[in-house]
Protein backbone atom coordinates (compact mmCIF):
# COMPACT_ATOMS: atom_id res chain seq x y z
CA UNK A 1 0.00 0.00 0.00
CA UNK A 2 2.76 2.53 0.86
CA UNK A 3 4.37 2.23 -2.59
CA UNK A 4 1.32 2.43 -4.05
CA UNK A 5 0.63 5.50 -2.51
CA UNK A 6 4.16 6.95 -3.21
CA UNK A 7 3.59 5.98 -6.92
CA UNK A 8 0.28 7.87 -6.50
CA UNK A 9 2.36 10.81 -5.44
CA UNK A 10 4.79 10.87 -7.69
CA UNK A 11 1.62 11.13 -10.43
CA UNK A 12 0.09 13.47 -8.86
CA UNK A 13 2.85 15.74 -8.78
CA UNK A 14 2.97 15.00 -12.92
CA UNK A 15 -0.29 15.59 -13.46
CA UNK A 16 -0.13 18.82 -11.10
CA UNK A 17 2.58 20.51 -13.85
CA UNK A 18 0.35 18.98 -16.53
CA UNK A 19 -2.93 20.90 -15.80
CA UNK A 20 -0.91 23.95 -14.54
CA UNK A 21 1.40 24.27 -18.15
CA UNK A 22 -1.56 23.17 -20.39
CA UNK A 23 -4.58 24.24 -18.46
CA UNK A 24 -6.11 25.44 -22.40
CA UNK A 25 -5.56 22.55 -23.75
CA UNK A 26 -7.88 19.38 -23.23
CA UNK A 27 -6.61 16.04 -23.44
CA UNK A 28 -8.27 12.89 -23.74
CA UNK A 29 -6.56 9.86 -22.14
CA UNK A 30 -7.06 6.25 -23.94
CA UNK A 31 -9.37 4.05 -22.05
CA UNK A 32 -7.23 0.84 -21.48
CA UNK A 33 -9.57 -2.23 -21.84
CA UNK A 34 -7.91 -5.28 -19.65
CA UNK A 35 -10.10 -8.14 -19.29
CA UNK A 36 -13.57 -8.77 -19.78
CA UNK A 37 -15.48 -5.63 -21.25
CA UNK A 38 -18.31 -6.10 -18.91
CA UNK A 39 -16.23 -5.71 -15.79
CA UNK A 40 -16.35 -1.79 -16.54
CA UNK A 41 -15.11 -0.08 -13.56
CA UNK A 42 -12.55 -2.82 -12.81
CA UNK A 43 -11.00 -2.45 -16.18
CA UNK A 44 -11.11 1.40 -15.71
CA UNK A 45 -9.20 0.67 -12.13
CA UNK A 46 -6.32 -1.72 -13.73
CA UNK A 47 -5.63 0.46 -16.67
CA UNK A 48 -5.02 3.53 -14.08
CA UNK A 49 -2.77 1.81 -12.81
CA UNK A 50 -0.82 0.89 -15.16
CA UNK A 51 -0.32 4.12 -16.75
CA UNK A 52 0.17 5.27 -12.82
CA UNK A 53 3.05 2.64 -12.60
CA UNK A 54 5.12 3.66 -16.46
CA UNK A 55 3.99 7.09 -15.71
CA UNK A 56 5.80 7.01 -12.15
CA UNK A 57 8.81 5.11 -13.12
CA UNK A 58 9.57 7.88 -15.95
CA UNK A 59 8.56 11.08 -14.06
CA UNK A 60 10.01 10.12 -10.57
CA UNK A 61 13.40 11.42 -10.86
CA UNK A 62 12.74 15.02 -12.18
CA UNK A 63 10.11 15.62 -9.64
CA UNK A 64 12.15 14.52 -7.08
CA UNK A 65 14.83 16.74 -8.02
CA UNK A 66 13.38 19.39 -8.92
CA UNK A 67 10.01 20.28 -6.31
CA UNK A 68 11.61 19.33 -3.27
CA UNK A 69 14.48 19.82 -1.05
CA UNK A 70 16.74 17.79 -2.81
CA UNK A 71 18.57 20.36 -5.17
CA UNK A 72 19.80 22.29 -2.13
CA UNK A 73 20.63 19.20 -0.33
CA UNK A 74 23.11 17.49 -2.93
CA UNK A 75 24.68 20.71 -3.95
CA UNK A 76 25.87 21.98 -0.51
CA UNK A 77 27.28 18.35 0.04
CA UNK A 78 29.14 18.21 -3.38
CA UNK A 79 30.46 21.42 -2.30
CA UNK A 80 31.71 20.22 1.06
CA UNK A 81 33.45 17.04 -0.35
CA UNK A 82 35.46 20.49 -2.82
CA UNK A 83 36.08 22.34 -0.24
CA UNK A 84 38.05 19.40 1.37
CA UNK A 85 40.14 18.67 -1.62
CA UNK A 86 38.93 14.92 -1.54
CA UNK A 87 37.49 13.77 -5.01
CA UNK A 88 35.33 10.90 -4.50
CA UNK A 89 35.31 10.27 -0.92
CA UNK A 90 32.56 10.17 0.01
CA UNK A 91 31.62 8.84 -3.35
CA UNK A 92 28.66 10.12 -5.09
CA UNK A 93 26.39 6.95 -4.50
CA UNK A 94 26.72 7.97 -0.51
CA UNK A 95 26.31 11.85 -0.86
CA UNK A 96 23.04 10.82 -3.31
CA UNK A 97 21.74 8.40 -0.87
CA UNK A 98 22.13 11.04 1.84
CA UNK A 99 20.55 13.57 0.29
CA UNK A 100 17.65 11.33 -0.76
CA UNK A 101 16.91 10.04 2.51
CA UNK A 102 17.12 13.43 3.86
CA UNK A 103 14.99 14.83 1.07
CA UNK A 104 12.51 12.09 2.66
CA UNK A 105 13.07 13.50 5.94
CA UNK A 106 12.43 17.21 5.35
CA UNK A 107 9.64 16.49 2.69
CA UNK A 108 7.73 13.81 5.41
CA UNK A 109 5.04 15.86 6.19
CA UNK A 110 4.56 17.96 3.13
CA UNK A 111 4.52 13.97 1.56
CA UNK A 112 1.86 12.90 4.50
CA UNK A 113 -0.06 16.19 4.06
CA UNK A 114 -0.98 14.86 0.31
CA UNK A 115 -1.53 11.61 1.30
CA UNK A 116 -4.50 12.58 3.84
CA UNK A 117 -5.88 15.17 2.09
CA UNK A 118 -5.60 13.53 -1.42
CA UNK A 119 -4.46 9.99 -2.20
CA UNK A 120 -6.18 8.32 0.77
CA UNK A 121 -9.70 10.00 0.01
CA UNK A 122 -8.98 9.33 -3.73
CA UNK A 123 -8.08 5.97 -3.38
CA UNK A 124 -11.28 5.51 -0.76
CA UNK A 125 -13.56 6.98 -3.54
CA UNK A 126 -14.61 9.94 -1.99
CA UNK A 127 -12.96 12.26 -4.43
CA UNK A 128 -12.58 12.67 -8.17
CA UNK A 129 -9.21 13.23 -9.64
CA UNK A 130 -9.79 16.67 -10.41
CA UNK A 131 -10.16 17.06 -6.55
CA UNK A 132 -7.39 15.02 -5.65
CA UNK A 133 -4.80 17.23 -7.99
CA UNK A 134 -6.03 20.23 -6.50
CA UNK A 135 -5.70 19.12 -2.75
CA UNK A 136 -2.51 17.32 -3.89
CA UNK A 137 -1.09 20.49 -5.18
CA UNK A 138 -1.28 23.05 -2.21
CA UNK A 139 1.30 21.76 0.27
CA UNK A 140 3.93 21.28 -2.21
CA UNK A 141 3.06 24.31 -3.68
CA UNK A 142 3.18 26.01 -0.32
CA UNK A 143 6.54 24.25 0.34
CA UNK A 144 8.04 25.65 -2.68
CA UNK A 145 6.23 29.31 -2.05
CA UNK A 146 8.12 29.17 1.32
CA UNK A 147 11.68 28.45 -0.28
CA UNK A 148 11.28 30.95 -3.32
CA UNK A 149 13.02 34.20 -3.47
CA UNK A 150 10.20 36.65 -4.46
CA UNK A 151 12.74 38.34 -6.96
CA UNK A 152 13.16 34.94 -8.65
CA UNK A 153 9.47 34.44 -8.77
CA UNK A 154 9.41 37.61 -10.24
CA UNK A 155 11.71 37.21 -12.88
CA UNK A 156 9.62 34.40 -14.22
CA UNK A 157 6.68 35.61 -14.38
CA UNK A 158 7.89 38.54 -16.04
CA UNK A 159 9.43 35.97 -18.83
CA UNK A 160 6.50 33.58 -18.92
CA UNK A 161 4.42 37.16 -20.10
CA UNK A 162 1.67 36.36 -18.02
CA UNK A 163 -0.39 39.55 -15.79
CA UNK A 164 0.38 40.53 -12.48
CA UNK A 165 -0.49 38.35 -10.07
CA UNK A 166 -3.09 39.30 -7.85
CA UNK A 167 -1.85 36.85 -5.09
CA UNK A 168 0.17 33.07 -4.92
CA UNK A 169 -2.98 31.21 -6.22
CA UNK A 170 -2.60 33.20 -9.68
CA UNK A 171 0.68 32.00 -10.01
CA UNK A 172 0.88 28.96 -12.28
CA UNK A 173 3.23 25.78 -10.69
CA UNK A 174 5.01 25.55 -14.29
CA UNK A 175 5.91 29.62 -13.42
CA UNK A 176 6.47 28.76 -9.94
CA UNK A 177 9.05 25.24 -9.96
CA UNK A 178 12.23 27.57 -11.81
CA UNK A 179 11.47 29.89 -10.00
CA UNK A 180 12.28 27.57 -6.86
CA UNK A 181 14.98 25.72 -8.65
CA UNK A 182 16.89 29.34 -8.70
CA UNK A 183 16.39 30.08 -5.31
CA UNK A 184 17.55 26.63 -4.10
CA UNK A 185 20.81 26.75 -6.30
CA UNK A 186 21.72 30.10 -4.66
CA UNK A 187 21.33 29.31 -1.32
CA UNK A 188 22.81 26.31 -2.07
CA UNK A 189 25.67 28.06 -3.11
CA UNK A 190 25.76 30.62 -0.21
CA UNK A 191 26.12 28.12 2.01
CA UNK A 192 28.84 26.22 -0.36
CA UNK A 193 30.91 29.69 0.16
CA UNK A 194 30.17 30.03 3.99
CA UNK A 195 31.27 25.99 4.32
CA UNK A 196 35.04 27.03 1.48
CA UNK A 197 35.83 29.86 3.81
CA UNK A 198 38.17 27.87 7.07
CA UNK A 199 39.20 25.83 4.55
CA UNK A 200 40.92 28.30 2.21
CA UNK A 201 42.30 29.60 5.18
CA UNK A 202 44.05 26.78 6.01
CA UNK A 203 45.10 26.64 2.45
CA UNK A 204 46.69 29.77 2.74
CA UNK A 205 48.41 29.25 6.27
CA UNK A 206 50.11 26.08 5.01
CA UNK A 207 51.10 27.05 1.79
CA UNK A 208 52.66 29.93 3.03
CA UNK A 209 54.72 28.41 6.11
CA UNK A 210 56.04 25.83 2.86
CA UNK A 211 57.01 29.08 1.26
CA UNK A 212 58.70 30.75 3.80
CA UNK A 213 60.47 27.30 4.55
CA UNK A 214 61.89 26.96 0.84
CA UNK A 215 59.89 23.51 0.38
CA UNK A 216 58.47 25.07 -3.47
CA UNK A 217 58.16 21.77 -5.00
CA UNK A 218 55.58 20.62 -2.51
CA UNK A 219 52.50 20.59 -2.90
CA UNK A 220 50.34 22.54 -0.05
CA UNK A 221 47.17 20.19 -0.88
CA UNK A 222 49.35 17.32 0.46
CA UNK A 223 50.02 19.14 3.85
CA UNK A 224 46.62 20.54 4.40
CA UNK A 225 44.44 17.78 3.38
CA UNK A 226 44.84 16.04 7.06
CA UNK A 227 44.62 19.27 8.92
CA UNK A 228 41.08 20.14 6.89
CA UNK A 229 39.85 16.61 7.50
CA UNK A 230 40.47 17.19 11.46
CA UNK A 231 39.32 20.71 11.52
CA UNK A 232 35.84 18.94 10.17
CA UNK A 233 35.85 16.13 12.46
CA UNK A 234 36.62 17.99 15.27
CA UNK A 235 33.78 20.73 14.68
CA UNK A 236 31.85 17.85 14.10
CA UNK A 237 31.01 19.48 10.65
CA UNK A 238 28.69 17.04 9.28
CA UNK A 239 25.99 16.96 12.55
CA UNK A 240 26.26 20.87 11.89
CA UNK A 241 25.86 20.86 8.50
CA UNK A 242 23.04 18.33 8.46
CA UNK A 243 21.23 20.50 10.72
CA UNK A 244 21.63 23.12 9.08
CA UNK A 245 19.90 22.22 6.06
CA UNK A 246 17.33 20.67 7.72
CA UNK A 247 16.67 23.77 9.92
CA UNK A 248 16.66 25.60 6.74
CA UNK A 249 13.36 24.39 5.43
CA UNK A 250 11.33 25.11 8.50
């Protein structure tokens, strides 16, 4: 039932874009006939979900990436792992698997907020669709609302040449998801800087005590590699960098 739900989710969010980008534009699904063609609403039920299952297993990465918290997440640990000079250690399956589960984490009740407002009346039949995308779509639109810059929101609707917006609920979610994607990369990237400062620092302490020692030929990465590595375990950098992504989203 729970990955039935999540693959429920993961459409929803599809379909969400989908009636936002092409709200002019109607589009008739295929009915897909399984089965005996007197078993009507049963056949209706297993071709949903079918086309929930392809449509989930294709769409699931870019919505993952791209309307929730993992952007932020996976950049500002990339850009720790720089800052120490270490190439792939971690390696990029644990800094992905990190950030997922912590994407999980920090999206939990946005997630559980769709699911009882949405899937589980949908699924109970006590909704139609139609009501079930637009339940579905205000937390994580609310979510993403919180994160956005408003000059960044701005800027697209300004380039998607819509009218002012009276107010968020004007605001299309194909307008609104770059708009969020820019204001996660920069904060990403503000906190990238903040993490590179102590470590160029100690770049430039050791490479300059190997100058003034006449040791040219080697190379200050080699020196300072151990002492960045202790300066990180010692302030315990990764409970306080962990928390403060987390932090950042509430």
């Amino acid at each position: 039932m729970r990955i039935i739900s999540v693959i429920i989710l993961i459409l929803l969010l599809a379909i969400i874009i989908s009636e936002s980008a092409y709200s002019q534009v109607k589009i008739t699904l295929p009915r897909i006939e399984i089965g005996d063609k007197n078993a009507g609403e049963a056949n209706l039920s297993t071709g949903i979900q079918i086309l929930l299952l392809l449509s989930a297993l294709s769409l699931a990465p870019a919505f993952l990436l791209m309307m929730t918290s993992f952007t932020r997440i996976v950049v500002v640990l990339s850009l720790i792992r720089s800052a120490l000079a270490i190439q792939q250690t971690p390696p990029n399956q644990v800094l992905i698997g990190m950030a997922l589960f912590l994407t999980f984490f920090i999206m939990a009740p946005t997630f559980q907020t769709i699911n009882s407002n949405a899937i589980g009346p949908y699924m109970a039949g006590k909704i139609t669709y139609k009501d079930a995308i637009n339940k579905g779509s205000i937390p994580i639109r609310e979510f993403m609302f919180r994160q956005t810059k408003e000059k960044d929101l701005a800027l697209m609707v300004q380039m998607s040449k819509m009218s002012k917006p009276r107010n968020q609920n004007d605001i299309p979610t194909h307008v609104l998801i770059p708009a969020f994607i820019i204001s996660e990369l920069n904060t990403a990237f503000k906190i990238g800087f903040m993490i590179f400062i102590p470590f160029i620092v100690i770049d430039m302490v050791i490479s300059s005590i190997l100058m003034s020692m006449g040791m040219m030929m080697l190379p200050p990465v080699m020196i300072s590699l151990p002492f960045k590595i202790l300066l990180f375990v010692l302030a315990d950098g990764w409970h306080l960098v962990v928390k403060s992504l987390v932090m950042g989203f509430h």
